[in-house]
C-alpha atoms as a PDB file:
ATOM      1  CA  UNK A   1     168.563-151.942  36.966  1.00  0.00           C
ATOM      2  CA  UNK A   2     166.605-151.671  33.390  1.00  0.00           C
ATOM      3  CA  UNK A   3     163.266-151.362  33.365  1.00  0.00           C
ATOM      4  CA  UNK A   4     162.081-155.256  32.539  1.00  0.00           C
ATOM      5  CA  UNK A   5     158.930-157.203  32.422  1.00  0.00           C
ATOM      6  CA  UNK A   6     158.410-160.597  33.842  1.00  0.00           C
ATOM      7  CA  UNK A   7     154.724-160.930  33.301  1.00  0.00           C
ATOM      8  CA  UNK A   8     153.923-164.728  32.176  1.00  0.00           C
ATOM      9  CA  UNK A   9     157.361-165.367  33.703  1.00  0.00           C
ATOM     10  CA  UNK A  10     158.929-168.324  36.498  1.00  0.00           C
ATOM     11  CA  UNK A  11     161.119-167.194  39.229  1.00  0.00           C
ATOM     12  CA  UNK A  12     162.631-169.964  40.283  1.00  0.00           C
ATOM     13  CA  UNK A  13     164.353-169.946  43.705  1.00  0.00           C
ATOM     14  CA  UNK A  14     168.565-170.298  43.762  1.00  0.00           C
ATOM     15  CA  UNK A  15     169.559-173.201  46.166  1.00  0.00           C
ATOM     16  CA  UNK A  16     170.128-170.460  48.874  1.00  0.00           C
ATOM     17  CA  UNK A  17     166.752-169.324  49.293  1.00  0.00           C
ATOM     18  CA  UNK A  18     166.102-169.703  53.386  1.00  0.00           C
ATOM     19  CA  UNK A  19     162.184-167.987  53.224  1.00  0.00           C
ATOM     20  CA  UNK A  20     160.387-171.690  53.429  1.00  0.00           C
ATOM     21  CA  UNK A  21     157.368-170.418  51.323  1.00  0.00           C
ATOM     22  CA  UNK A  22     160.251-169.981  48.353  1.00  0.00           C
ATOM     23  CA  UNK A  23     162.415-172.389  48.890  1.00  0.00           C
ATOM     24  CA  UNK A  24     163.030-174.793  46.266  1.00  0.00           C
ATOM     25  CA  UNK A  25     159.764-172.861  44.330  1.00  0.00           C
ATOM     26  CA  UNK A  26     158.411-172.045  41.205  1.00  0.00           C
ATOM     27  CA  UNK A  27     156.055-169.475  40.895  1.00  0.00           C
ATOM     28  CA  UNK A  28     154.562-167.723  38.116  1.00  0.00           C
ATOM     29  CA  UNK A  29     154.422-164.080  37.920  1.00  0.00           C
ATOM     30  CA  UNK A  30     150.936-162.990  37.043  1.00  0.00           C
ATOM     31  CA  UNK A  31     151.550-159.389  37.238  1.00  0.00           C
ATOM     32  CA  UNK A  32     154.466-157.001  37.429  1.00  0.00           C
ATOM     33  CA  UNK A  33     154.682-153.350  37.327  1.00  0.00           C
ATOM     34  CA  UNK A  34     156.082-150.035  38.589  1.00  0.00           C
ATOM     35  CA  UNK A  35     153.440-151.018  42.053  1.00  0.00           C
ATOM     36  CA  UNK A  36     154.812-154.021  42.410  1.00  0.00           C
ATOM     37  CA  UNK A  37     154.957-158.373  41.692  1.00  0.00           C
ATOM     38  CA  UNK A  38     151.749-160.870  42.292  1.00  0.00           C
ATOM     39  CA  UNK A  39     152.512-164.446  41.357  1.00  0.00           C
ATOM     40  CA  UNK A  40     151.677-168.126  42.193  1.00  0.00           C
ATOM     41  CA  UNK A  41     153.756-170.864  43.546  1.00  0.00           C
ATOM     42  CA  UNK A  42     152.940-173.518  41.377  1.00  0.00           C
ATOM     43  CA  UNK A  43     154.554-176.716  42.964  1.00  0.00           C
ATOM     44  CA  UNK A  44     154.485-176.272  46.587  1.00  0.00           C
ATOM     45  CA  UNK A  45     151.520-179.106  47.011  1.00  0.00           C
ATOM     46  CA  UNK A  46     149.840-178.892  50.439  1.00  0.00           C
ATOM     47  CA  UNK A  47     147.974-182.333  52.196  1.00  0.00           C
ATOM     48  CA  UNK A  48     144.553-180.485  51.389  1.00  0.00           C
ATOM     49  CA  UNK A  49     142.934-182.370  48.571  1.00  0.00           C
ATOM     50  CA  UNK A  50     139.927-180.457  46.538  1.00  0.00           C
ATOM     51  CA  UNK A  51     137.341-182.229  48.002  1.00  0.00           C
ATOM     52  CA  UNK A  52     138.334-180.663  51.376  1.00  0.00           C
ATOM     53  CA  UNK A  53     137.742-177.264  50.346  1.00  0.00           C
ATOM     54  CA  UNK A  54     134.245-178.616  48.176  1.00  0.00           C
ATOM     55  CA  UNK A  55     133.163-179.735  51.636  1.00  0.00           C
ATOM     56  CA  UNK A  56     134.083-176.433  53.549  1.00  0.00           C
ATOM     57  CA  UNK A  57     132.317-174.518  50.968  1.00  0.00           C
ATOM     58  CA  UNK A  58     128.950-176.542  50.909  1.00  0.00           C
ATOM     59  CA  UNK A  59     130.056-178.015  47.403  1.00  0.00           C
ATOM     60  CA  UNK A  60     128.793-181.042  45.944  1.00  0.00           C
ATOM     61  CA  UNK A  61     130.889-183.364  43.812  1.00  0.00           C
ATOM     62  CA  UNK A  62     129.781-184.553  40.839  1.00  0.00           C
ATOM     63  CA  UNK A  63     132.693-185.111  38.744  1.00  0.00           C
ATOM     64  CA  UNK A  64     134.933-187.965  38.488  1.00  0.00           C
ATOM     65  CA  UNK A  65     138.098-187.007  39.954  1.00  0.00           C
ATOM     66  CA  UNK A  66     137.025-183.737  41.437  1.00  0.00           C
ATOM     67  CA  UNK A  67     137.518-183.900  44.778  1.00  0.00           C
ATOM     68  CA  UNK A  68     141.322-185.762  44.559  1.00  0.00           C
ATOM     69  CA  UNK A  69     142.985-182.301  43.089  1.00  0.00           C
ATOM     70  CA  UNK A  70     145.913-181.178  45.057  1.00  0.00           C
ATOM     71  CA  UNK A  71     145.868-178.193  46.554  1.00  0.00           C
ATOM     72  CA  UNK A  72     148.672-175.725  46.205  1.00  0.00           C
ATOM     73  CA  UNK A  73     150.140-172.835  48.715  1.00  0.00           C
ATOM     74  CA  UNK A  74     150.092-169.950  46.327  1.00  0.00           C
ATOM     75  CA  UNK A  75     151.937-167.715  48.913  1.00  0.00           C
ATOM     76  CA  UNK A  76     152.034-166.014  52.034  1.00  0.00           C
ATOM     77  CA  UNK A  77     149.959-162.990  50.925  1.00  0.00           C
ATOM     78  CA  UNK A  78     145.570-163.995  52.202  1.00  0.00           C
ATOM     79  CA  UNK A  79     146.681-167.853  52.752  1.00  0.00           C
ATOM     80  CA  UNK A  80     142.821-168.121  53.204  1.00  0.00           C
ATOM     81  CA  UNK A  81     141.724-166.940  49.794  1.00  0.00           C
ATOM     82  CA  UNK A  82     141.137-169.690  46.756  1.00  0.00           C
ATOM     83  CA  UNK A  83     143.032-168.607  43.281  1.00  0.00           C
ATOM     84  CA  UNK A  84     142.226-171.242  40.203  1.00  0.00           C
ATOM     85  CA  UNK A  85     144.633-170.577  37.658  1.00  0.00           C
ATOM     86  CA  UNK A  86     143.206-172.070  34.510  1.00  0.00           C
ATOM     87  CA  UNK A  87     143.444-171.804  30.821  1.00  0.00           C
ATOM     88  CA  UNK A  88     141.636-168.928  29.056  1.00  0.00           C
ATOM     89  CA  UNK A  89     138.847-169.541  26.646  1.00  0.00           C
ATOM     90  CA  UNK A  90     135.355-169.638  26.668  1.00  0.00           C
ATOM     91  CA  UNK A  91     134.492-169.674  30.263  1.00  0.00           C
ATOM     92  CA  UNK A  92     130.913-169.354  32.074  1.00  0.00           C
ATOM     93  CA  UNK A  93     132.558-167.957  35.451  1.00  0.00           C
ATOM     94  CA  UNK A  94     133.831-164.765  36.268  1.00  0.00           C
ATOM     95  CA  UNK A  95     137.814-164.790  35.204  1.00  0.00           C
ATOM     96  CA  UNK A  96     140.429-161.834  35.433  1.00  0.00           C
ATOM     97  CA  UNK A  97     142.530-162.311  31.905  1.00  0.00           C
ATOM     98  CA  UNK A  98     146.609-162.675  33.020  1.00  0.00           C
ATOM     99  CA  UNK A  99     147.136-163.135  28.990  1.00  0.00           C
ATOM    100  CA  UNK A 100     145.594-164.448  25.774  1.00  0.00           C
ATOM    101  CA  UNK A 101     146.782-168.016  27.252  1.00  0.00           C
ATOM    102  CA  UNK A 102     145.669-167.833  31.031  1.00  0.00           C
ATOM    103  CA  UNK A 103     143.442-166.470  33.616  1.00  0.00           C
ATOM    104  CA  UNK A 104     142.663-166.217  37.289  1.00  0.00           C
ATOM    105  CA  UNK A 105     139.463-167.090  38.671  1.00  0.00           C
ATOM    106  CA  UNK A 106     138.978-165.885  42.374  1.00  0.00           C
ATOM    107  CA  UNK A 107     135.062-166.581  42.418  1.00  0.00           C
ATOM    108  CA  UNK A 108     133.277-169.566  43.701  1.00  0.00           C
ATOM    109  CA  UNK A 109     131.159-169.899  40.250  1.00  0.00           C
ATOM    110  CA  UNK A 110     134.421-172.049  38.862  1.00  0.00           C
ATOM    111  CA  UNK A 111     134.463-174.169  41.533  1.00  0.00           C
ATOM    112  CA  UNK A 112     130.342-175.293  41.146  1.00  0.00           C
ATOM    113  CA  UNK A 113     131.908-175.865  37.739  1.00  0.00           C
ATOM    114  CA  UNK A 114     134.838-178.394  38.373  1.00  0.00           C
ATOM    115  CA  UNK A 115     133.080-179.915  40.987  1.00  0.00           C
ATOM    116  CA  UNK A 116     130.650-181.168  38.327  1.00  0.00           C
ATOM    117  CA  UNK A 117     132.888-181.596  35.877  1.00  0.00           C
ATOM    118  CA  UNK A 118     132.581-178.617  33.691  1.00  0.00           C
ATOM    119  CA  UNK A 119     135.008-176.789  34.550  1.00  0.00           C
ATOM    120  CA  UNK A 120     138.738-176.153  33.111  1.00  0.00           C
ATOM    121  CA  UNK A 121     140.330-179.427  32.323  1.00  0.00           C
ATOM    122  CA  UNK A 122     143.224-177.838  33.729  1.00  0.00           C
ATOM    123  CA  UNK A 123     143.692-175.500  36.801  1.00  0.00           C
ATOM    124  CA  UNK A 124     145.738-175.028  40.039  1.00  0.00           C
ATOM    125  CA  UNK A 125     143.430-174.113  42.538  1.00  0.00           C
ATOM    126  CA  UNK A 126     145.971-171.907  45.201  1.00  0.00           C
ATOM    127  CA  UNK A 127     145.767-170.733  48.382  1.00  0.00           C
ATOM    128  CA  UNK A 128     147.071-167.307  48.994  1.00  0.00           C
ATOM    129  CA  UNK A 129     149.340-165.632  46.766  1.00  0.00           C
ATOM    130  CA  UNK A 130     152.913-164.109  46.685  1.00  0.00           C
ATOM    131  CA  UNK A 131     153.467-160.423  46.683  1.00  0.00           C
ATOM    132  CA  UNK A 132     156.458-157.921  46.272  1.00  0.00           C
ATOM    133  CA  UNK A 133     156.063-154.639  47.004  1.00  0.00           C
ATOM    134  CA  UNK A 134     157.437-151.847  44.258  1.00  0.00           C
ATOM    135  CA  UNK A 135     161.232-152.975  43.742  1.00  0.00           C
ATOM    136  CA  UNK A 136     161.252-155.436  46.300  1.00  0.00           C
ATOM    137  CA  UNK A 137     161.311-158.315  43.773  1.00  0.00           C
ATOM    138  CA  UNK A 138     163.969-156.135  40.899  1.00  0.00           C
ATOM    139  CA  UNK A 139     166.145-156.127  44.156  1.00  0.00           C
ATOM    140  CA  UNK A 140     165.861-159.895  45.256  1.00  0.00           C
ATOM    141  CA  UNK A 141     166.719-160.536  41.400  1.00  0.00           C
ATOM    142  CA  UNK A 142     170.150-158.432  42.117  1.00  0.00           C
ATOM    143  CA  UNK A 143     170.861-160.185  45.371  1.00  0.00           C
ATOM    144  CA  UNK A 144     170.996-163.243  42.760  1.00  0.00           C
ATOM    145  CA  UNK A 145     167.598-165.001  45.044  1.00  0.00           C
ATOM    146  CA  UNK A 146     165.393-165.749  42.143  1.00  0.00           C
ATOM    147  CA  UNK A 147     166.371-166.728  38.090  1.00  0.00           C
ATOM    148  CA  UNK A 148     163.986-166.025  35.569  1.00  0.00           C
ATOM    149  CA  UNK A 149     162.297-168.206  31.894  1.00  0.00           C
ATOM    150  CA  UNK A 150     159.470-167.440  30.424  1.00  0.00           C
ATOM    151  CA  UNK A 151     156.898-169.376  31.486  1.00  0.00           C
ATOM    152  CA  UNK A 152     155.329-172.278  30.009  1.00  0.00           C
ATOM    153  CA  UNK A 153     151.988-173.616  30.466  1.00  0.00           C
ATOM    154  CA  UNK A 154     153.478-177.434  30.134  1.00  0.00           C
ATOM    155  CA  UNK A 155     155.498-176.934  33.316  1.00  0.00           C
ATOM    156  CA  UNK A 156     152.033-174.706  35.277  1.00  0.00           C
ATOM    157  CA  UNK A 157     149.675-177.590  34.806  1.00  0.00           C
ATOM    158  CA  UNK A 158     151.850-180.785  35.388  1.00  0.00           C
ATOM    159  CA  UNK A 159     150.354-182.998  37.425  1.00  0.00           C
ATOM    160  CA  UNK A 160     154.162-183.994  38.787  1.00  0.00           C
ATOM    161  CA  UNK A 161     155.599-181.368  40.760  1.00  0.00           C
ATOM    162  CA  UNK A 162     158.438-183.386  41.397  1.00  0.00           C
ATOM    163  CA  UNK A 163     159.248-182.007  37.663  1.00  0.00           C
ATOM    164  CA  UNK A 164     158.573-178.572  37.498  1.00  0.00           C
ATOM    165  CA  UNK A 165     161.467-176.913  39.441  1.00  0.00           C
ATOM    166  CA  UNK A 166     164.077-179.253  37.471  1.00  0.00           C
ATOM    167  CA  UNK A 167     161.492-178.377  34.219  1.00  0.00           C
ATOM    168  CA  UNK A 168     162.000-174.746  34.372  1.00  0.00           C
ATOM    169  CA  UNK A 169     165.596-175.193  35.279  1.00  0.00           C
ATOM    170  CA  UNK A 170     165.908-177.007  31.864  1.00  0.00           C
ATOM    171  CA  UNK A 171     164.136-174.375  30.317  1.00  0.00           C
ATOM    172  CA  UNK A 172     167.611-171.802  31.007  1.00  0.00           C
ATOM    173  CA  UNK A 173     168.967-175.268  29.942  1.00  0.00           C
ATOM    174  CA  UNK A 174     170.985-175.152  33.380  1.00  0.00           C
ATOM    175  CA  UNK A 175     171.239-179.015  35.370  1.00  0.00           C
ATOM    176  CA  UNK A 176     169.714-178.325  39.052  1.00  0.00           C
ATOM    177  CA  UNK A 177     172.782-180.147  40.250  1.00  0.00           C
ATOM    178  CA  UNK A 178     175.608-177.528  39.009  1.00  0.00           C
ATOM    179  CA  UNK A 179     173.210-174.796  40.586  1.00  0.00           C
ATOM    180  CA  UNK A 180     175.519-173.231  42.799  1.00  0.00           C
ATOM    181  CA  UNK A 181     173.845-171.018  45.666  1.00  0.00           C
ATOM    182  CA  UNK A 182     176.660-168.501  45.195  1.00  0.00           C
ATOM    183  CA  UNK A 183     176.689-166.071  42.476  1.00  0.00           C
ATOM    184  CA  UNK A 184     178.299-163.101  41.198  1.00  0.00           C
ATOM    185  CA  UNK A 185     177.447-159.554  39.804  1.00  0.00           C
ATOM    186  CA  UNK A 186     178.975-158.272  36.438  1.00  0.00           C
END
């Protein structure tokens, strides 16, 4: 397979996928290179609401709607660590850059920050992250587990992730319901 970059990329999962943190999935690929794939599930909601994970951290709440942010499952890779995707920009906390458009904040600086409402407007605050090894992910993508779109910050930071897999979907302009689980190699 071609060398190929899927940086600021979805994968979204084929109808076949059987792992259940993938299933039915978008995630956005943060990183890929010759040592591997790191990327976020961005609409697999858990029943953890922010202000659960304000209160475990000794975190007062001072913004409005602080506290009633979802919280997503990022992936099976440190399930216990907090990643807050979030728009680049001007930013007071300590942020990793993932492009000119978005970055990943792993510190608990952003969180004082939301929770008194100073924080990004928009984020996806993750737990744990998903992770491919070196050519694990270029040889899921030949197995025909995953399709690829760029990704689009619309589809990251909608509030209804009801929308997002079907979103992304429409993005390859393909209807989720003529998504067959079977496909073929050329």
């Amino acid at each position: 397979m071609s060398s190929m970059n899927l940086n600021h990329h979805f994968l979204i999962a084929m109808p076949n996928m059987a792992d259940p943190y993938f299933a039915g999935s978008v995630t956005y690929i943060l990183q890929h290179d010759s040592e591997g794939t790191m990327g976020l599930v961005i609409n697999h909601q858990t029943d953890i609401l922010m202000s659960e994970v304000y209160e475990s951290s000794g975190i007062r709440i001072f913004g409005d709607d602080a506290g009633n942010a979802p919280v997503y499952q990022g992936g099976p890779v440190s399930s216990e660590q907090g990643f807050v995707l979030h728009p680049a920009g001007k930013t007071t906390w300590q942020a990793s850059m993932v492009n000119q458009d978005l970055a990943l904040t792993t510190s608990r600086d952003i969180l004082d920050a939301i929770a008194i409402g100073v924080g990004p407007e928009d984020y996806l605050f993750c737990l744990g992250y998903s992770g491919w090894s070196a050519g694990q992910l270029e040889d899921e993508l030949k197995h025909n587990a995953w399709l690829t779109v760029e990704a689009d910050n619309a589809i990251i930071f909608n509030p209804d992730n009801s929308k997002k897999y079907q979103s992304a979907l429409s993005k390859l302009g393909i209807d989720p319901l003529s998504l067959s689980s079977h496909g073929g190699l050329a």
